[in-house]
PDB file of N, CA and C in Angstrom:
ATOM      1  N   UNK A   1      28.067 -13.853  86.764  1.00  0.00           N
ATOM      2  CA  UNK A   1      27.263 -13.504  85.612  1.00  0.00           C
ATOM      3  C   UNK A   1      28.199 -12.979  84.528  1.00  0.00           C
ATOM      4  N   UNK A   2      28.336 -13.623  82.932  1.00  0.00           N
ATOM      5  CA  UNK A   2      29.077 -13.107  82.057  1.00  0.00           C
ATOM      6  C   UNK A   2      28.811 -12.035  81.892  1.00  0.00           C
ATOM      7  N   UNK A   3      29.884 -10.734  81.372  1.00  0.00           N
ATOM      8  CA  UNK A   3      29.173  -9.381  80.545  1.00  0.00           C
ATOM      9  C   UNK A   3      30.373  -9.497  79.719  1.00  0.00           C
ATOM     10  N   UNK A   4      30.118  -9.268  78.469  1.00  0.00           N
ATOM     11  CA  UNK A   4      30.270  -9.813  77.168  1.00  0.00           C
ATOM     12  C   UNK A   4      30.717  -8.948  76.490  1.00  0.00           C
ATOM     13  N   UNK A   5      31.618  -8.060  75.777  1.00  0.00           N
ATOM     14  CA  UNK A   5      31.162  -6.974  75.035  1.00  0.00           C
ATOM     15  C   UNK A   5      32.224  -7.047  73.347  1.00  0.00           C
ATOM     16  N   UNK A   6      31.676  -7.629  72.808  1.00  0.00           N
ATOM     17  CA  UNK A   6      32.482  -7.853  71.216  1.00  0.00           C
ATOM     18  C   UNK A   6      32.361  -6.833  70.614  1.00  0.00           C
ATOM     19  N   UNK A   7      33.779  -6.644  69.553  1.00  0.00           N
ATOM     20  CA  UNK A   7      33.859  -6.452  68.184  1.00  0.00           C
ATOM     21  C   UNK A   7      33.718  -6.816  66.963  1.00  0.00           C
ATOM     22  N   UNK A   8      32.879  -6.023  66.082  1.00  0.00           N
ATOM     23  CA  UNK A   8      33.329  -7.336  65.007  1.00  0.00           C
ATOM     24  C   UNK A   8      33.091  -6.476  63.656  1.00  0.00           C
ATOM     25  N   UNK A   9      33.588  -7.049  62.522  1.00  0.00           N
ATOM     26  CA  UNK A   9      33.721  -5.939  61.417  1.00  0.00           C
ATOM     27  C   UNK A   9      32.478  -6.515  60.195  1.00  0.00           C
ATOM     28  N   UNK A  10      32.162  -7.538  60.568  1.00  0.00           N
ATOM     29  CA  UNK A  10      30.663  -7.786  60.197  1.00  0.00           C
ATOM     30  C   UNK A  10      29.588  -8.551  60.918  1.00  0.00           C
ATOM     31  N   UNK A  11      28.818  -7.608  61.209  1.00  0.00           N
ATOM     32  CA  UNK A  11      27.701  -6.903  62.056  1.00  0.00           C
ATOM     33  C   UNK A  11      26.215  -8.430  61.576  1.00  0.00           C
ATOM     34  N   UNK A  12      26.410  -8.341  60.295  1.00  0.00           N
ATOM     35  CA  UNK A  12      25.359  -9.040  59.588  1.00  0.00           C
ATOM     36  C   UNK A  12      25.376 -10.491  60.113  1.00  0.00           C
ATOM     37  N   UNK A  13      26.746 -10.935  59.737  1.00  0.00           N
ATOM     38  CA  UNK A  13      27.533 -12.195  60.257  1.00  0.00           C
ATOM     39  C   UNK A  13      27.458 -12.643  61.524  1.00  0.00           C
ATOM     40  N   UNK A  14      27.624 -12.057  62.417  1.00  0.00           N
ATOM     41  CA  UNK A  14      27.514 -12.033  63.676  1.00  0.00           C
ATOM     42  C   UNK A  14      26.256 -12.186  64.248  1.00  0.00           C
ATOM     43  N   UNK A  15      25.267 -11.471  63.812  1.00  0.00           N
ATOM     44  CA  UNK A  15      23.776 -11.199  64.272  1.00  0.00           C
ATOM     45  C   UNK A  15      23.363 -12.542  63.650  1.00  0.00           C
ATOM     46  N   UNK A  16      23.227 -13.092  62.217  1.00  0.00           N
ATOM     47  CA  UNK A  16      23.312 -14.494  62.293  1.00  0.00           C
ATOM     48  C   UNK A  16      23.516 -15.506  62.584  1.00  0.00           C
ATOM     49  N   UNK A  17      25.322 -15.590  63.245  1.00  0.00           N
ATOM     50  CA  UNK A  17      25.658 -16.726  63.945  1.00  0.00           C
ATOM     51  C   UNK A  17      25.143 -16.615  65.615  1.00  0.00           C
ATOM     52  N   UNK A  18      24.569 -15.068  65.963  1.00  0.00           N
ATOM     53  CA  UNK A  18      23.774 -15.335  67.823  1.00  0.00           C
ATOM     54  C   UNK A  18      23.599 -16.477  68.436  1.00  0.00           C
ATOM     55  N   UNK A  19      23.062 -17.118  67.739  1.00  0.00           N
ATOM     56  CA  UNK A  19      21.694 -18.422  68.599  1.00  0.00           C
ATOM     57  C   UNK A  19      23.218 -19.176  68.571  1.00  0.00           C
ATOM     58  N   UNK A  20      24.080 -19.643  67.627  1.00  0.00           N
ATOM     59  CA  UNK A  20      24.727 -20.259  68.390  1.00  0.00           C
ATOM     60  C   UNK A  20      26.184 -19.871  69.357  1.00  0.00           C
ATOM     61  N   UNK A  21      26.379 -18.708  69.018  1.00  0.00           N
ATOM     62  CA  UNK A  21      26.916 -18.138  70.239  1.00  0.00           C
ATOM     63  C   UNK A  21      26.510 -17.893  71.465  1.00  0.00           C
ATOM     64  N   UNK A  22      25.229 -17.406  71.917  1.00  0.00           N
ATOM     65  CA  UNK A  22      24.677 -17.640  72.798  1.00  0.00           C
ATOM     66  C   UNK A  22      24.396 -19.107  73.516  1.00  0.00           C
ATOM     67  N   UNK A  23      23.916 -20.241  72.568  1.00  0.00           N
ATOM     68  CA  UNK A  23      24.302 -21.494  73.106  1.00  0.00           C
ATOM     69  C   UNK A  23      25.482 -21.928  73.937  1.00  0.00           C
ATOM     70  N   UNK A  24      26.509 -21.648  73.575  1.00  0.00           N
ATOM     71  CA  UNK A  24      28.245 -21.565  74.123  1.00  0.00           C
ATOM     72  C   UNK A  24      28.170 -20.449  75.264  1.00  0.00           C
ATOM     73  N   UNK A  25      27.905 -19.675  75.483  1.00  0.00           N
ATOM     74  CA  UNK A  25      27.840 -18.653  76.272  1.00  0.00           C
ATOM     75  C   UNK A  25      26.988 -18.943  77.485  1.00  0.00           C
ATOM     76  N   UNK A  26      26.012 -19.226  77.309  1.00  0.00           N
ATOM     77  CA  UNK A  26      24.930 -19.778  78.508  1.00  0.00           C
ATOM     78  C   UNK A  26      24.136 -21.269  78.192  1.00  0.00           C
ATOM     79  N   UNK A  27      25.216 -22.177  78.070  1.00  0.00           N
ATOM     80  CA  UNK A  27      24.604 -23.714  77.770  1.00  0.00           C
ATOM     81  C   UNK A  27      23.470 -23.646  78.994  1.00  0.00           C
ATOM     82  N   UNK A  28      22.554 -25.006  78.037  1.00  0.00           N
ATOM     83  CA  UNK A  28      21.251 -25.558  78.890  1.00  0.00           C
ATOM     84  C   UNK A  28      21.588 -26.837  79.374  1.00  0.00           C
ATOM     85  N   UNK A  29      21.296 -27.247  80.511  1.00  0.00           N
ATOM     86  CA  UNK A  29      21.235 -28.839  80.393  1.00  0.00           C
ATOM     87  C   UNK A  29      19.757 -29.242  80.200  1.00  0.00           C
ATOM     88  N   UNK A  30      18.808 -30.404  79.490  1.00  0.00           N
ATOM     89  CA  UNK A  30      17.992 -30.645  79.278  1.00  0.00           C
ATOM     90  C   UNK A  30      17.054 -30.981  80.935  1.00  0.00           C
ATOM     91  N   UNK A  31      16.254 -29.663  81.150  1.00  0.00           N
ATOM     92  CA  UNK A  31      15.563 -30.382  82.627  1.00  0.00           C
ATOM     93  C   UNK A  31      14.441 -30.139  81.841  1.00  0.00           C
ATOM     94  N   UNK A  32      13.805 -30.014  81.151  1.00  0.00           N
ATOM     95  CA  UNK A  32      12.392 -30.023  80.593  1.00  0.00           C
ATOM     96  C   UNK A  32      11.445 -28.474  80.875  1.00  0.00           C
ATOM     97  N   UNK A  33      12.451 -28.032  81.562  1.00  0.00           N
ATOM     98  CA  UNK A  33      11.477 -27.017  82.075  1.00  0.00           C
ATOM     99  C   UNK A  33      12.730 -25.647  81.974  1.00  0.00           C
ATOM    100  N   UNK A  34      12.041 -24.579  80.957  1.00  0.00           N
ATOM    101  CA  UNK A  34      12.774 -23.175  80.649  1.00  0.00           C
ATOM    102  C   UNK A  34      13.227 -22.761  81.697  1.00  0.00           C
ATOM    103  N   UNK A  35      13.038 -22.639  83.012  1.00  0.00           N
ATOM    104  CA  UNK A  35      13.462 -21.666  83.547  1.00  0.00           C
ATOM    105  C   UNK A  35      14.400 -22.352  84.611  1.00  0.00           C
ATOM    106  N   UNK A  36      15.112 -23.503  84.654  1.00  0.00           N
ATOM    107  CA  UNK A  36      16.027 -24.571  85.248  1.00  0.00           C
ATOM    108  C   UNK A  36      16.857 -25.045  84.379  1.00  0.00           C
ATOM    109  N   UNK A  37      18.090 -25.249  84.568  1.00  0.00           N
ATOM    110  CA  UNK A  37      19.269 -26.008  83.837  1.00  0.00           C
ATOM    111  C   UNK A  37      20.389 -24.797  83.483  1.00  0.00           C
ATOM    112  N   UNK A  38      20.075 -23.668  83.208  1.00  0.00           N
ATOM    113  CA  UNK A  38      20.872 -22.574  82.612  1.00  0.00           C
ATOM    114  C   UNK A  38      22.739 -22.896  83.340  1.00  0.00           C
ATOM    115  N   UNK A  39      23.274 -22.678  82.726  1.00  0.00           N
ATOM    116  CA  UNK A  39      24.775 -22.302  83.379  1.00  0.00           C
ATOM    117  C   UNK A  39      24.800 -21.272  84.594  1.00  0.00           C
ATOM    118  N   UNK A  40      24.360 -20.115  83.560  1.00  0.00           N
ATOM    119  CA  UNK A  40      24.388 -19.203  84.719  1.00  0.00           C
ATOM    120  C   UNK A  40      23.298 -18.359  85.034  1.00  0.00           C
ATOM    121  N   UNK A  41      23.100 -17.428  86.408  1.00  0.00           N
ATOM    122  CA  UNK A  41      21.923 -16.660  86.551  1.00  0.00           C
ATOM    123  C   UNK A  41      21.663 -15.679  85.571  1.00  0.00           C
ATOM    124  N   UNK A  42      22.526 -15.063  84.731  1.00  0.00           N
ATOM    125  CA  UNK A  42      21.848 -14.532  84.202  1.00  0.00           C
ATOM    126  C   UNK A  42      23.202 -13.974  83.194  1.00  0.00           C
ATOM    127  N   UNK A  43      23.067 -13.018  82.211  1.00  0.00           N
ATOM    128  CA  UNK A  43      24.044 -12.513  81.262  1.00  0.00           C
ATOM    129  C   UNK A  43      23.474 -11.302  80.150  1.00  0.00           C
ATOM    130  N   UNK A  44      25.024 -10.976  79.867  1.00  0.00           N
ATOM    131  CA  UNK A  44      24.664  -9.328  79.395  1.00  0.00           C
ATOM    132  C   UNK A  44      25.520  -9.442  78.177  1.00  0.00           C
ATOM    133  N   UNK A  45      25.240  -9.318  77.263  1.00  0.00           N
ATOM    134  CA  UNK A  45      26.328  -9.442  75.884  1.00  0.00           C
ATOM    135  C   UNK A  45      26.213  -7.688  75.014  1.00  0.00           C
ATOM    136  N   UNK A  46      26.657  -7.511  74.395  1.00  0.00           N
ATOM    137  CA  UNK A  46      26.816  -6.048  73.852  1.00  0.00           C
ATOM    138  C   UNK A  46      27.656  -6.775  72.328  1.00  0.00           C
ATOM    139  N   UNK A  47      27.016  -6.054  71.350  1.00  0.00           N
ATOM    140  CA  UNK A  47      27.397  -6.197  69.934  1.00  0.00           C
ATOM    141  C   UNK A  47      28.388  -5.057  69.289  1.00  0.00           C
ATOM    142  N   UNK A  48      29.608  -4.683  69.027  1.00  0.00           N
ATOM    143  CA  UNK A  48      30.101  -3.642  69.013  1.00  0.00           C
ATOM    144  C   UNK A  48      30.522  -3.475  67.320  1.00  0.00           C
ATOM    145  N   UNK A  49      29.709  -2.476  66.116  1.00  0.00           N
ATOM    146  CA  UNK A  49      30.608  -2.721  65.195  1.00  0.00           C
ATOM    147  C   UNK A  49      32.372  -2.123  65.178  1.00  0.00           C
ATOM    148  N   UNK A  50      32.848  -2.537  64.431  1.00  0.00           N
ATOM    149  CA  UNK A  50      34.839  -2.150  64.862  1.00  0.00           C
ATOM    150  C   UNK A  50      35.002  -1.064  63.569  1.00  0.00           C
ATOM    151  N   UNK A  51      34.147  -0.465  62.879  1.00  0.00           N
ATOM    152  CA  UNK A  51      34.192   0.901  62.513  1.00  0.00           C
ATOM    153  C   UNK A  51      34.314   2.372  63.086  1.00  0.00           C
ATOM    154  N   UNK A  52      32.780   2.163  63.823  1.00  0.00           N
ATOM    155  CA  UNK A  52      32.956   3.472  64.736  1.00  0.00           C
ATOM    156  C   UNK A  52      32.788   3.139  66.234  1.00  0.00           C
ATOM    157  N   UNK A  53      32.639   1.716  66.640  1.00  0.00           N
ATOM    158  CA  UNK A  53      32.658   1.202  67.787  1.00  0.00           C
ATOM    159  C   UNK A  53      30.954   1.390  68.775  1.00  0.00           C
ATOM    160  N   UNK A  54      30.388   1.476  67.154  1.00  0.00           N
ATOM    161  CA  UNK A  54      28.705   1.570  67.755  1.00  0.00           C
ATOM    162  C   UNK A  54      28.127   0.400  67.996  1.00  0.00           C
ATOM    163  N   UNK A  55      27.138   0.483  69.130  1.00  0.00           N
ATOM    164  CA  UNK A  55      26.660  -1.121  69.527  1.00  0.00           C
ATOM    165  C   UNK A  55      24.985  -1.288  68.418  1.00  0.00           C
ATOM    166  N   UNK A  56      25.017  -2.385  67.909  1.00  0.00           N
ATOM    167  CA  UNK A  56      24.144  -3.062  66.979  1.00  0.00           C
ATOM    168  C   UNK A  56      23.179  -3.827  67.506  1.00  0.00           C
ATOM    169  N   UNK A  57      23.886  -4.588  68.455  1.00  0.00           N
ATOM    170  CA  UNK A  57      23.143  -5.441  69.111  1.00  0.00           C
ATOM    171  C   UNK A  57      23.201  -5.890  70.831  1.00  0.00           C
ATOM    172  N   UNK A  58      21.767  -5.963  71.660  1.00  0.00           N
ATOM    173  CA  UNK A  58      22.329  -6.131  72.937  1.00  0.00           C
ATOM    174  C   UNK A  58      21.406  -7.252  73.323  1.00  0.00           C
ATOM    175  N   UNK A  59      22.252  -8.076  74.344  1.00  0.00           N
ATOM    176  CA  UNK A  59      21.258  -9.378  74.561  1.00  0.00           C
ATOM    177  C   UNK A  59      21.632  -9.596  76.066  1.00  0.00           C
ATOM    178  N   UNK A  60      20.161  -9.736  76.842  1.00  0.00           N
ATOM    179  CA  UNK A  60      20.807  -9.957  78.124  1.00  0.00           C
ATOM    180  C   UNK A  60      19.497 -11.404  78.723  1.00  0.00           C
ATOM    181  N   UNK A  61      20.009 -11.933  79.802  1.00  0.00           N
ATOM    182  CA  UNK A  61      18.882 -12.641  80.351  1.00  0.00           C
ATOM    183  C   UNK A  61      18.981 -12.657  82.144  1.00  0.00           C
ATOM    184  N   UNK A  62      17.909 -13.276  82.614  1.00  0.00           N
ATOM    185  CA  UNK A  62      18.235 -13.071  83.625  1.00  0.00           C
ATOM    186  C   UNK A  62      17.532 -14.202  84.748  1.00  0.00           C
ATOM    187  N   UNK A  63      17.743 -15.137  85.094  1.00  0.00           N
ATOM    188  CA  UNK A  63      17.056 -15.716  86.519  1.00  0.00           C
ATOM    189  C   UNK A  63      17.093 -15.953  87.650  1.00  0.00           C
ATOM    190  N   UNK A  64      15.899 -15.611  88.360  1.00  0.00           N
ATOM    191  CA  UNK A  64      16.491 -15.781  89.945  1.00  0.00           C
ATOM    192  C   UNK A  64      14.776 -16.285  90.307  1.00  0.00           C
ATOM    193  N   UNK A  65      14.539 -17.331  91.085  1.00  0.00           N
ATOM    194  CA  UNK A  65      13.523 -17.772  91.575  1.00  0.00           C
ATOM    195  C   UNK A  65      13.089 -18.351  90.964  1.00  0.00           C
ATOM    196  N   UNK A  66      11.810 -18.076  90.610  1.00  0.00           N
ATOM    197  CA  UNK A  66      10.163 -18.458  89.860  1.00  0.00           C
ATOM    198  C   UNK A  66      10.100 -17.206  88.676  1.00  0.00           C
ATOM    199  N   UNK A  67      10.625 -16.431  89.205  1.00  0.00           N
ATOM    200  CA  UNK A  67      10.525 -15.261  88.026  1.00  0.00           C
ATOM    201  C   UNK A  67      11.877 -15.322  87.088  1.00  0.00           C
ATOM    202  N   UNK A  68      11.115 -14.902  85.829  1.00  0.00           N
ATOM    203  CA  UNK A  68      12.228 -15.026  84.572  1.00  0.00           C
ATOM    204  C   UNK A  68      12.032 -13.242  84.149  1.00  0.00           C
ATOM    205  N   UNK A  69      13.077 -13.385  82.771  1.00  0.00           N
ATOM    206  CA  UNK A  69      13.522 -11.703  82.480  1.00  0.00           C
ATOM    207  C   UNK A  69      14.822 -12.064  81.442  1.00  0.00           C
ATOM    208  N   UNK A  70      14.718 -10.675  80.818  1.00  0.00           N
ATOM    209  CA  UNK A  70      15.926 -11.534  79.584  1.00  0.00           C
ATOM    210  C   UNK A  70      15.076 -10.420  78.390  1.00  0.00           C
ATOM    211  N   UNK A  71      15.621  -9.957  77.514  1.00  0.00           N
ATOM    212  CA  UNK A  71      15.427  -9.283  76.413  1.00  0.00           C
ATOM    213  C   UNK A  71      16.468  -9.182  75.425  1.00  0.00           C
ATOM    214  N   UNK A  72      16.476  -8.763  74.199  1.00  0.00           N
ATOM    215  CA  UNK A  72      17.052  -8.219  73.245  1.00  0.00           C
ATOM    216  C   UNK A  72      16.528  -7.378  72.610  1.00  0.00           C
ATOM    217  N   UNK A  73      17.731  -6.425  72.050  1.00  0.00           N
ATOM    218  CA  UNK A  73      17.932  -4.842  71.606  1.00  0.00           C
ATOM    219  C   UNK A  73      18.623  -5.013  70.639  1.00  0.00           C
ATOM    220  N   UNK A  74      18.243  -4.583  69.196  1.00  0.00           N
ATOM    221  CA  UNK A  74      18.391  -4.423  68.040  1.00  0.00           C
ATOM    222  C   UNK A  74      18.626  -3.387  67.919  1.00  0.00           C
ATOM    223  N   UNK A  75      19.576  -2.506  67.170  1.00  0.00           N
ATOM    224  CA  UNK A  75      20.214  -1.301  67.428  1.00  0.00           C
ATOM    225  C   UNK A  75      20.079  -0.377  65.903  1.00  0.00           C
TER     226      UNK A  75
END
């Protein structure tokens, strides 16, 4: 399972480019169905700004079975 934890000196930039960082981070293969194809079981990313080294943003997901889980935290 990745755990992730960046710097970055714009916060704004970053929180924009997500969706496709996260794409790269936990590719899908097309099975038609959300909760099958993932790379991996699950992942934890952390947003760090490189000022005072405060986290902005947190994104995690998670699967195992039939049951799904996964959130994000806006900071």
């Amino acid at each position: 399972m990745p755990y992730v934890v960046v710097r970055t000196s714009d916060p704004p930039r970053f929180a924009r480019d997500l969706r496709t960082f996260l794409r790269k981070l936990d590719p899908k293969r097309n099975t038609g169905d959300d909760r099958t194809g993932w790379a991996y079981e699950g992942f934890y990313l952390q947003a760090l700004d490189n000022t005072g080294g405060q986290p902005f943003l947190i994104v995690f997901n998670n699967w195992r079975g039939n049951h799904v889980g996964g959130g994000q935290v806006g900071i």
